[in-house]
C-alpha atoms as a PDB file:
ATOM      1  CA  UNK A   1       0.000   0.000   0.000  1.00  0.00           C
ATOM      2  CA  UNK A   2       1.385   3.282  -0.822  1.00  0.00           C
ATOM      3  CA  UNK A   3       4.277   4.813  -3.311  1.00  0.00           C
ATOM      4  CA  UNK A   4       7.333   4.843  -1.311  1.00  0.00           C
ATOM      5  CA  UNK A   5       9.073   2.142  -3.506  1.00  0.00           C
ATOM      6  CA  UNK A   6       7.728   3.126  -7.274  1.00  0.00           C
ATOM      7  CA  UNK A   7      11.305   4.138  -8.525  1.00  0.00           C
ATOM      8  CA  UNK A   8      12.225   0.495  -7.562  1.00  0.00           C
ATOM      9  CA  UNK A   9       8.535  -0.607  -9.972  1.00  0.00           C
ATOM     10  CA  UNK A  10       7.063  -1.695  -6.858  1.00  0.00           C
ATOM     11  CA  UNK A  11       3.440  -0.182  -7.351  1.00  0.00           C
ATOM     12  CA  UNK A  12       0.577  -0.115  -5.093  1.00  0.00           C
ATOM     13  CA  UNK A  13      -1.332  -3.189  -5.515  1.00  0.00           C
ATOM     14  CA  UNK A  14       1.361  -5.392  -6.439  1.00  0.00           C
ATOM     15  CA  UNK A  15       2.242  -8.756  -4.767  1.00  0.00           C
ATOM     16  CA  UNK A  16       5.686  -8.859  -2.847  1.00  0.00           C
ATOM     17  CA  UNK A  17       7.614 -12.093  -2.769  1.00  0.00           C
ATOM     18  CA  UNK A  18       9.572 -12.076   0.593  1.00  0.00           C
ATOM     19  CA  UNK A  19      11.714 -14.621   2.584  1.00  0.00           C
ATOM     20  CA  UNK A  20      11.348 -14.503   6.067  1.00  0.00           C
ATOM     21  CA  UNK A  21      14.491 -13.491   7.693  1.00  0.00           C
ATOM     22  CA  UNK A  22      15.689 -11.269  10.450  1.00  0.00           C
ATOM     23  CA  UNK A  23      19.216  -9.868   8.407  1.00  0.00           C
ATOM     24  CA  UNK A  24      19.879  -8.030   5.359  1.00  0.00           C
ATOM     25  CA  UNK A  25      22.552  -6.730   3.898  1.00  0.00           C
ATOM     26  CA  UNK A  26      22.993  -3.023   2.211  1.00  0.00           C
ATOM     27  CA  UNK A  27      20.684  -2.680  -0.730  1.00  0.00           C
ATOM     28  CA  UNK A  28      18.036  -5.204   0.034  1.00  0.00           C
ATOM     29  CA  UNK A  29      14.560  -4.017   0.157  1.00  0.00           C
ATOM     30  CA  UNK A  30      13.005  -5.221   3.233  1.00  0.00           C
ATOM     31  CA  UNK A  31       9.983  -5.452   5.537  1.00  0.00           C
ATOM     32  CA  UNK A  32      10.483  -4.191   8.568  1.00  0.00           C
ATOM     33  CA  UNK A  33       9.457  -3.441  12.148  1.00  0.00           C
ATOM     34  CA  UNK A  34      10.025   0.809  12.376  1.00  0.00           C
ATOM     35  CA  UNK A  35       9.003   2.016  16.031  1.00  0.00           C
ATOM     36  CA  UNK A  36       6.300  -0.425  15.643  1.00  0.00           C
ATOM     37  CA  UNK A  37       5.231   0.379  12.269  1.00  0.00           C
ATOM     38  CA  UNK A  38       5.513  -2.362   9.732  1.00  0.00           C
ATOM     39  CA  UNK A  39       7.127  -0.895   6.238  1.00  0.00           C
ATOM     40  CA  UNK A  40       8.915  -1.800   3.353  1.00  0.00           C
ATOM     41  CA  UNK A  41      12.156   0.071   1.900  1.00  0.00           C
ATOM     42  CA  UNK A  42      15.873  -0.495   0.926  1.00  0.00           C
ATOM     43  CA  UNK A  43      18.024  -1.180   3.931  1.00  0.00           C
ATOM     44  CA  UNK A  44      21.002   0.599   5.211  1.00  0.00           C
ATOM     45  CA  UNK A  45      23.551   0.673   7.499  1.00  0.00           C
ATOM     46  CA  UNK A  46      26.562   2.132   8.237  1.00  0.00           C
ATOM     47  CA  UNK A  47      28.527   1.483  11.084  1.00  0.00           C
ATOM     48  CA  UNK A  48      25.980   1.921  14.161  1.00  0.00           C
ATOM     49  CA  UNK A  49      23.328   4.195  12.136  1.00  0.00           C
ATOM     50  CA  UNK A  50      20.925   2.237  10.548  1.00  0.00           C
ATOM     51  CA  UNK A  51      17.707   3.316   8.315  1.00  0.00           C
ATOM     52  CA  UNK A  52      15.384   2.917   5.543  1.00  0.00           C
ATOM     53  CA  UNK A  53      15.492   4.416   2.303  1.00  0.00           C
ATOM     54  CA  UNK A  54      12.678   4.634  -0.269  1.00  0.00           C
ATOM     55  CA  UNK A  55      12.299   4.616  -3.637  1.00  0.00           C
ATOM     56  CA  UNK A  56      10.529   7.800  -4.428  1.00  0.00           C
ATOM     57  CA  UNK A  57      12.036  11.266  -4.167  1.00  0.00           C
ATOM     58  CA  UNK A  58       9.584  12.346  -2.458  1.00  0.00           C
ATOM     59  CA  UNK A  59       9.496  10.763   0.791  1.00  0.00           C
ATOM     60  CA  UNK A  60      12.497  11.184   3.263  1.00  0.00           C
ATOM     61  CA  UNK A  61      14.819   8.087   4.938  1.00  0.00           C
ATOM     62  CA  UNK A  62      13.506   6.561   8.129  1.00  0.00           C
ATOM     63  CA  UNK A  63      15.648   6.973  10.821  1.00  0.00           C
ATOM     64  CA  UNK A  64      14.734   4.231  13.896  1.00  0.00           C
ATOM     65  CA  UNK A  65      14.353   6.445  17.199  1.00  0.00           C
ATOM     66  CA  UNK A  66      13.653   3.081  19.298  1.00  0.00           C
ATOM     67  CA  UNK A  67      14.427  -0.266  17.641  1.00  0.00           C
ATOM     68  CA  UNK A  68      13.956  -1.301  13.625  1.00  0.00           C
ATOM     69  CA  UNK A  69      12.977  -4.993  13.266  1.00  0.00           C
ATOM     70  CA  UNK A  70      13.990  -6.895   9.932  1.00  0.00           C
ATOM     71  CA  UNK A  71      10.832  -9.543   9.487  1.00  0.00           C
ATOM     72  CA  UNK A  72      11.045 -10.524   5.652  1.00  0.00           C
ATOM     73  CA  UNK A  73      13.442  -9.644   2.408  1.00  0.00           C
ATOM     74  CA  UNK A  74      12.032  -9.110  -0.889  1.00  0.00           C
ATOM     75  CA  UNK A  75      12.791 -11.435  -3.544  1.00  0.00           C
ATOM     76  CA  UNK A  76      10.289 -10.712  -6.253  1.00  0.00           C
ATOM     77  CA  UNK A  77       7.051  -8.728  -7.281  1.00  0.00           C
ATOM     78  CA  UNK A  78       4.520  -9.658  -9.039  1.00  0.00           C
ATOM     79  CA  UNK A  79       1.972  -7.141 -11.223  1.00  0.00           C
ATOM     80  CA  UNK A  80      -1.766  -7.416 -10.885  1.00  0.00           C
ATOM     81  CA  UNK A  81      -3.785  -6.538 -13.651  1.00  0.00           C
END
């Protein structure tokens, strides 16, 4: 839900493929536990600062201010017509 990740062609209404998992490395796109809001962007980190970085220009990085939770990584998409 939403257009966070459209630059990556991940469209609202589409189906996400993930693999549950609680790592990722730089680049994935992940689902993830923010502050306890569930979300799904390209993950980051770099040495202790870790965030979450969308796919649209318009929408800033999330920043955790309590914990950030990796629950799944996405390995494919899948268009609904």
């Amino acid at each position: 839900d939403g257009d966070s990740m459209i630059d990556a062609h991940i469209e609202n209404g589409d189906i996400v493929i993930a693999e549950r998992t609680t790592t990722a490395k730089n680049g994935d796109i992940v689902i993830a536990n923010v502050d306890g809001e569930f979300t799904m962007k390209y993950f980051y980190t770099k040495g202790s600062t870790v965030w979450l970085e969308p796919a649209n220009k318009h929408f800033k990085p999330i920043y955790p201010e309590r914990e950030l939770t990796i629950v799944a990584v996405v390995r494919g998409v899948m268009r609904k017509y």
